[in-house]
C-alpha atoms as a PDB file:
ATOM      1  CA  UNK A   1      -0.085  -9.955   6.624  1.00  0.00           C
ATOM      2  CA  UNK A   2      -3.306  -7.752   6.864  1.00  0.00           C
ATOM      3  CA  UNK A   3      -4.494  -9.763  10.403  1.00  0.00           C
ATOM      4  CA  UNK A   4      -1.036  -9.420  12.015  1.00  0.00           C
ATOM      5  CA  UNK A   5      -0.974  -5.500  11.332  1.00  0.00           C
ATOM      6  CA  UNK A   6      -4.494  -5.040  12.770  1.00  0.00           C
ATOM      7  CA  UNK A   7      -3.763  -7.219  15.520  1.00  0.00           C
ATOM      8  CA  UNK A   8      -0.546  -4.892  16.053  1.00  0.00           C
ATOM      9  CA  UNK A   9      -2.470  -1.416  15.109  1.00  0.00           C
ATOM     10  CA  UNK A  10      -5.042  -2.591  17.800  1.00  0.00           C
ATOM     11  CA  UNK A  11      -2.771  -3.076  20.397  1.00  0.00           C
ATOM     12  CA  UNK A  12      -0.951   0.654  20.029  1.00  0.00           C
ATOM     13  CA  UNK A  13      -3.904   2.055  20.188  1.00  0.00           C
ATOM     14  CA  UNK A  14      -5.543   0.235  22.831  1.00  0.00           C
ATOM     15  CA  UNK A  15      -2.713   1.580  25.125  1.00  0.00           C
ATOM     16  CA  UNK A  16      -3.285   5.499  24.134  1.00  0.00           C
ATOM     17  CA  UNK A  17      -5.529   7.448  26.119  1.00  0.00           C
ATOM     18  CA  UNK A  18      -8.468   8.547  24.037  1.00  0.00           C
ATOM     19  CA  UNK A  19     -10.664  11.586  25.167  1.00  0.00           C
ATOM     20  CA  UNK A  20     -14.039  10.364  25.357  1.00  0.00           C
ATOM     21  CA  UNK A  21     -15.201  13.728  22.546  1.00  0.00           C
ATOM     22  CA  UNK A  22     -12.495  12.045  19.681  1.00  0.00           C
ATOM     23  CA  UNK A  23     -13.807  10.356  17.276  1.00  0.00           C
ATOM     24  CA  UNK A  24     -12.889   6.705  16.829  1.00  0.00           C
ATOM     25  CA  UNK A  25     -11.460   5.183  13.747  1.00  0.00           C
ATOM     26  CA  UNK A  26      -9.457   2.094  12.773  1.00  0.00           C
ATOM     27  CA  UNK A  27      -7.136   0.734   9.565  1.00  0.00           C
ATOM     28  CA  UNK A  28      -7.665  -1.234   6.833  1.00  0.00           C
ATOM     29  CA  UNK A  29      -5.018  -2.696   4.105  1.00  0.00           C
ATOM     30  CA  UNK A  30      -6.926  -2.270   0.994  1.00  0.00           C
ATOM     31  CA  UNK A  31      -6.060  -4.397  -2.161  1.00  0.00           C
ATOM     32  CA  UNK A  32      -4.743  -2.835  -4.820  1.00  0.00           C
ATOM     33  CA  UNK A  33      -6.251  -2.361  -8.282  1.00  0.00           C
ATOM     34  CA  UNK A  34      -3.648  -1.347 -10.628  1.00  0.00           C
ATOM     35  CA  UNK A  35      -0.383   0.139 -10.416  1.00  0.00           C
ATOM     36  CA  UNK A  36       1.219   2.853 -12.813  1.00  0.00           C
ATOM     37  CA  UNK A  37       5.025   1.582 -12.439  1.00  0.00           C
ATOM     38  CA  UNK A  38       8.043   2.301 -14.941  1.00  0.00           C
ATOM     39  CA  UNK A  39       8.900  -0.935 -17.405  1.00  0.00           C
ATOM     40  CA  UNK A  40      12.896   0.045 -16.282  1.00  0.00           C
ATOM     41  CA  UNK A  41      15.041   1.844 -13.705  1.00  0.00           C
ATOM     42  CA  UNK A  42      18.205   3.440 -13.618  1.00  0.00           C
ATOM     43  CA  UNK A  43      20.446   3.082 -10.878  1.00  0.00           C
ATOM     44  CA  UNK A  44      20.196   6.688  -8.450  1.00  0.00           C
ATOM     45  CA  UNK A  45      17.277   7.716  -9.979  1.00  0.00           C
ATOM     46  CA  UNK A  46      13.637   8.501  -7.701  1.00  0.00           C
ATOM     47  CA  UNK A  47      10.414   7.349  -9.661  1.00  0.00           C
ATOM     48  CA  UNK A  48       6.973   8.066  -8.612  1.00  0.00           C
ATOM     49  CA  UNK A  49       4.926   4.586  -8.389  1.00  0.00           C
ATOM     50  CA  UNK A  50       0.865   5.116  -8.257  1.00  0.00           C
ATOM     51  CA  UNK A  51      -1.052   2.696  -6.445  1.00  0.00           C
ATOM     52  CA  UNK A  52      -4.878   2.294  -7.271  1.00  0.00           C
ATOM     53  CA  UNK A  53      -7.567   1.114  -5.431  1.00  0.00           C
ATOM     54  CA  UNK A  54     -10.773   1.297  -4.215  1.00  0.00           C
ATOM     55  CA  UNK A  55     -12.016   2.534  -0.960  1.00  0.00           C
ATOM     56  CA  UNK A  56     -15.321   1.127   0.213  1.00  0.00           C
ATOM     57  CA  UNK A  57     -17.261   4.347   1.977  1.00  0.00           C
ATOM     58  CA  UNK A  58     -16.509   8.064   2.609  1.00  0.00           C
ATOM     59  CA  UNK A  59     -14.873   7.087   5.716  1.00  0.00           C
ATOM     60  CA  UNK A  60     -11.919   6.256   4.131  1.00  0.00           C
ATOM     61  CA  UNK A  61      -8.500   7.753   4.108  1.00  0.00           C
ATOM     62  CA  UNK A  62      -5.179   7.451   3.034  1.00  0.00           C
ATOM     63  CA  UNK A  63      -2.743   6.817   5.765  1.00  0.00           C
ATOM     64  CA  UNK A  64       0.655   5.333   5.002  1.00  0.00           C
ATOM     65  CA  UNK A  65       1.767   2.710   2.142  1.00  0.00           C
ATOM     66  CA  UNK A  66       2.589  -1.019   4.041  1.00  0.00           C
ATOM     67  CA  UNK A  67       6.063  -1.174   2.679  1.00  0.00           C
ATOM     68  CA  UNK A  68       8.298  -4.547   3.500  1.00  0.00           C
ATOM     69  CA  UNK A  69      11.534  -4.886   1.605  1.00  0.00           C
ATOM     70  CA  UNK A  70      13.685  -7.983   1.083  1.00  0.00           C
ATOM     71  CA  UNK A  71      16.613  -7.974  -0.605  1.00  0.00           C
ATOM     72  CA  UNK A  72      15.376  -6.845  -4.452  1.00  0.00           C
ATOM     73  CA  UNK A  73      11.982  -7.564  -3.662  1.00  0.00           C
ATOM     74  CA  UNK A  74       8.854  -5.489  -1.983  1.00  0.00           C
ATOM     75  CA  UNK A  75       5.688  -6.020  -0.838  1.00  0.00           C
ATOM     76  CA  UNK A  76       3.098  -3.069  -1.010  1.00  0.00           C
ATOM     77  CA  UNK A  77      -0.217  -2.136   0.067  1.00  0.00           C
ATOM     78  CA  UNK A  78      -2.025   1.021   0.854  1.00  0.00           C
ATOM     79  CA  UNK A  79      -2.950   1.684   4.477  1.00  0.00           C
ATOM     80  CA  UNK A  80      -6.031   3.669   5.140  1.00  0.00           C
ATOM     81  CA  UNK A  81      -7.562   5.377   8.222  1.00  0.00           C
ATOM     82  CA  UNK A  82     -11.423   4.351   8.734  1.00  0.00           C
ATOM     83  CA  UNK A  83     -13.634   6.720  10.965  1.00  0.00           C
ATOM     84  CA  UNK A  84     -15.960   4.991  12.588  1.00  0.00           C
ATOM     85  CA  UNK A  85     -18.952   6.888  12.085  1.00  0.00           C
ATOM     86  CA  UNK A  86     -22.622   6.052  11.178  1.00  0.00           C
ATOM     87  CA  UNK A  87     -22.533   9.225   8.943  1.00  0.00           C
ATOM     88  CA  UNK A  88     -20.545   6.991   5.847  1.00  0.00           C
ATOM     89  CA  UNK A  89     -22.006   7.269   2.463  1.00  0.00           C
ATOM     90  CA  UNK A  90     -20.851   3.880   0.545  1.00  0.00           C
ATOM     91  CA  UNK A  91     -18.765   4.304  -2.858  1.00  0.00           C
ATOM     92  CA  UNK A  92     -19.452   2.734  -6.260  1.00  0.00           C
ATOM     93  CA  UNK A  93     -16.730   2.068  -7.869  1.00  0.00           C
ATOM     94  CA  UNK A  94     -14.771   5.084  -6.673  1.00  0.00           C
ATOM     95  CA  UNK A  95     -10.935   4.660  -7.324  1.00  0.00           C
ATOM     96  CA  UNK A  96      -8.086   6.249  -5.986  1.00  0.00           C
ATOM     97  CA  UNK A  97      -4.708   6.784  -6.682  1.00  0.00           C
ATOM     98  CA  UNK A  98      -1.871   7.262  -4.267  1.00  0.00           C
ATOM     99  CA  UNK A  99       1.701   7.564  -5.107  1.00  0.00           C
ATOM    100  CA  UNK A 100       5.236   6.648  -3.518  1.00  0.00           C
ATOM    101  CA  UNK A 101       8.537   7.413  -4.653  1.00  0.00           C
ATOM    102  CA  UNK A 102      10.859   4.716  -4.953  1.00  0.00           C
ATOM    103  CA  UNK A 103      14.398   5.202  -5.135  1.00  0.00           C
ATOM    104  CA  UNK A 104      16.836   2.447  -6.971  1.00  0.00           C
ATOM    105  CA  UNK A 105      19.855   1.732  -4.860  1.00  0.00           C
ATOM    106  CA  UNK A 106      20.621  -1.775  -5.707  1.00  0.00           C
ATOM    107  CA  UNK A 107      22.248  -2.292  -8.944  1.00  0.00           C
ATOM    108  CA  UNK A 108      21.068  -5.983  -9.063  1.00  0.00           C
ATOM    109  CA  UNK A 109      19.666  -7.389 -12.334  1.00  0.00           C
ATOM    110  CA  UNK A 110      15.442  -6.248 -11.553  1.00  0.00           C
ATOM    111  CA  UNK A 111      13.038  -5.134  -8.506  1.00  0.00           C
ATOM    112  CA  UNK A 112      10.204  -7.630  -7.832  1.00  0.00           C
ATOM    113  CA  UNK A 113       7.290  -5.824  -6.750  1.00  0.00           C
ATOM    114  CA  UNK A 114       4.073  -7.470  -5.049  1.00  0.00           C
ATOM    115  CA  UNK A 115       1.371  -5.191  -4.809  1.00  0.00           C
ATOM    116  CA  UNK A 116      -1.204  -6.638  -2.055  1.00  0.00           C
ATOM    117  CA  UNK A 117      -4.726  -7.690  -3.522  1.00  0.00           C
ATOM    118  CA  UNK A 118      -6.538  -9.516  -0.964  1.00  0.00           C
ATOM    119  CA  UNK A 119      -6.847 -12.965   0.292  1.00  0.00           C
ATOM    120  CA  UNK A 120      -8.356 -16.149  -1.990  1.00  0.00           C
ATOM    121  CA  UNK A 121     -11.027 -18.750  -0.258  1.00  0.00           C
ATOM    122  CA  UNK A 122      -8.245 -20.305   1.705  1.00  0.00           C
ATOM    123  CA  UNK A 123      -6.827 -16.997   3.031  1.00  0.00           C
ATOM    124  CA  UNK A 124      -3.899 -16.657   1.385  1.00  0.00           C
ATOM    125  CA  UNK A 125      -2.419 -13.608   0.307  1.00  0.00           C
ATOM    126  CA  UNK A 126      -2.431 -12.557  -3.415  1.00  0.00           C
ATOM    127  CA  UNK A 127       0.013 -10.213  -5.141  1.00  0.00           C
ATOM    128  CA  UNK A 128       0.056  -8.226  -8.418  1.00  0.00           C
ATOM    129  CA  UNK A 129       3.704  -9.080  -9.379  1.00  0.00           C
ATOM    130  CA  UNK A 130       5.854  -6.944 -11.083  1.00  0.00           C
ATOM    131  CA  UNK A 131       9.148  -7.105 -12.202  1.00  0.00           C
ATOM    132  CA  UNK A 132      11.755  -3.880 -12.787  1.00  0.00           C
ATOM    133  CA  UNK A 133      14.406  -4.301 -14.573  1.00  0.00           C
ATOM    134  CA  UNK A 134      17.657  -2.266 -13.599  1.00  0.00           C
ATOM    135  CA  UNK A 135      19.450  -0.650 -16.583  1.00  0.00           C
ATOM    136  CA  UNK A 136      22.659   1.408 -16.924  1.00  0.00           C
ATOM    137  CA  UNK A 137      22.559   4.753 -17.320  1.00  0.00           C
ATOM    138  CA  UNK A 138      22.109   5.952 -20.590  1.00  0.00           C
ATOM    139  CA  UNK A 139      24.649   8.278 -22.502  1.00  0.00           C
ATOM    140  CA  UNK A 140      24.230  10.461 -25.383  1.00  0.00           C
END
């Protein structure tokens, strides 16, 4: 997932014109730490969902969630912009927190979520997987 959107990334912006004066920067999918999600939904309803994670120098900033949706399930990750500057002061440990809403529109039984969190030895992708259930509305 992460190589195909650089590759992709890399190829928009190789076919922009760039003044010489701008400064340069790139984008990196950065796993995801923890996520602050609702245990159920109700059908209609917006919820905020809070992504954490940590970004790796003071170069980094929040761009854009990756968002792909299948059916009842989603895959997320946070997108960040990455100056490319020698200037970069590198971050212990320093979490962030960016939120989404989500909206339900699918009555079906739950949402699956996977929330990106890097590759293992063998390069495949690994997900922090959560699962929504959908429950009628209540009444009083």
């Amino acid at each position: 997932m992460r190589k195909m959107l650089v590759i992709c990334l890399a190829l928009i912006l190789a076919s922009c014109s760039v003044n010489d004066d701008s400064p340069n920067y790139s984008f990196d999918i950065l796993p995801v730490e923890s996520v602050d999600i609702p245990e159920t939904f109700t059908l209609g309803e917006t919820y905020p969902i809070t992504v954490s994670y940590y970004q790796p120098s003071s170069c980094y900033s929040f761009s854009e969630f990756y968002y792909r949706k299948n059916d009842n399930e989603r895959i997320v990750a946070p997108i960040n912009y990455v100056l490319e500057d020698d200037n970069c002061e590198t971050l212990e440990d320093q979490l962030v927190e960016d939120t989404f809403n989500f909206i339900v529109t699918n009555s079906s039984d739950s949402y699956i979520f996977k929330f990106w969190q890097g590759e293992d030895a063998d390069g495949e992708d690994q997900y922090l997987i959560i699962e929504v259930p959908v429950v009628e509305e209540e009444t009083n």
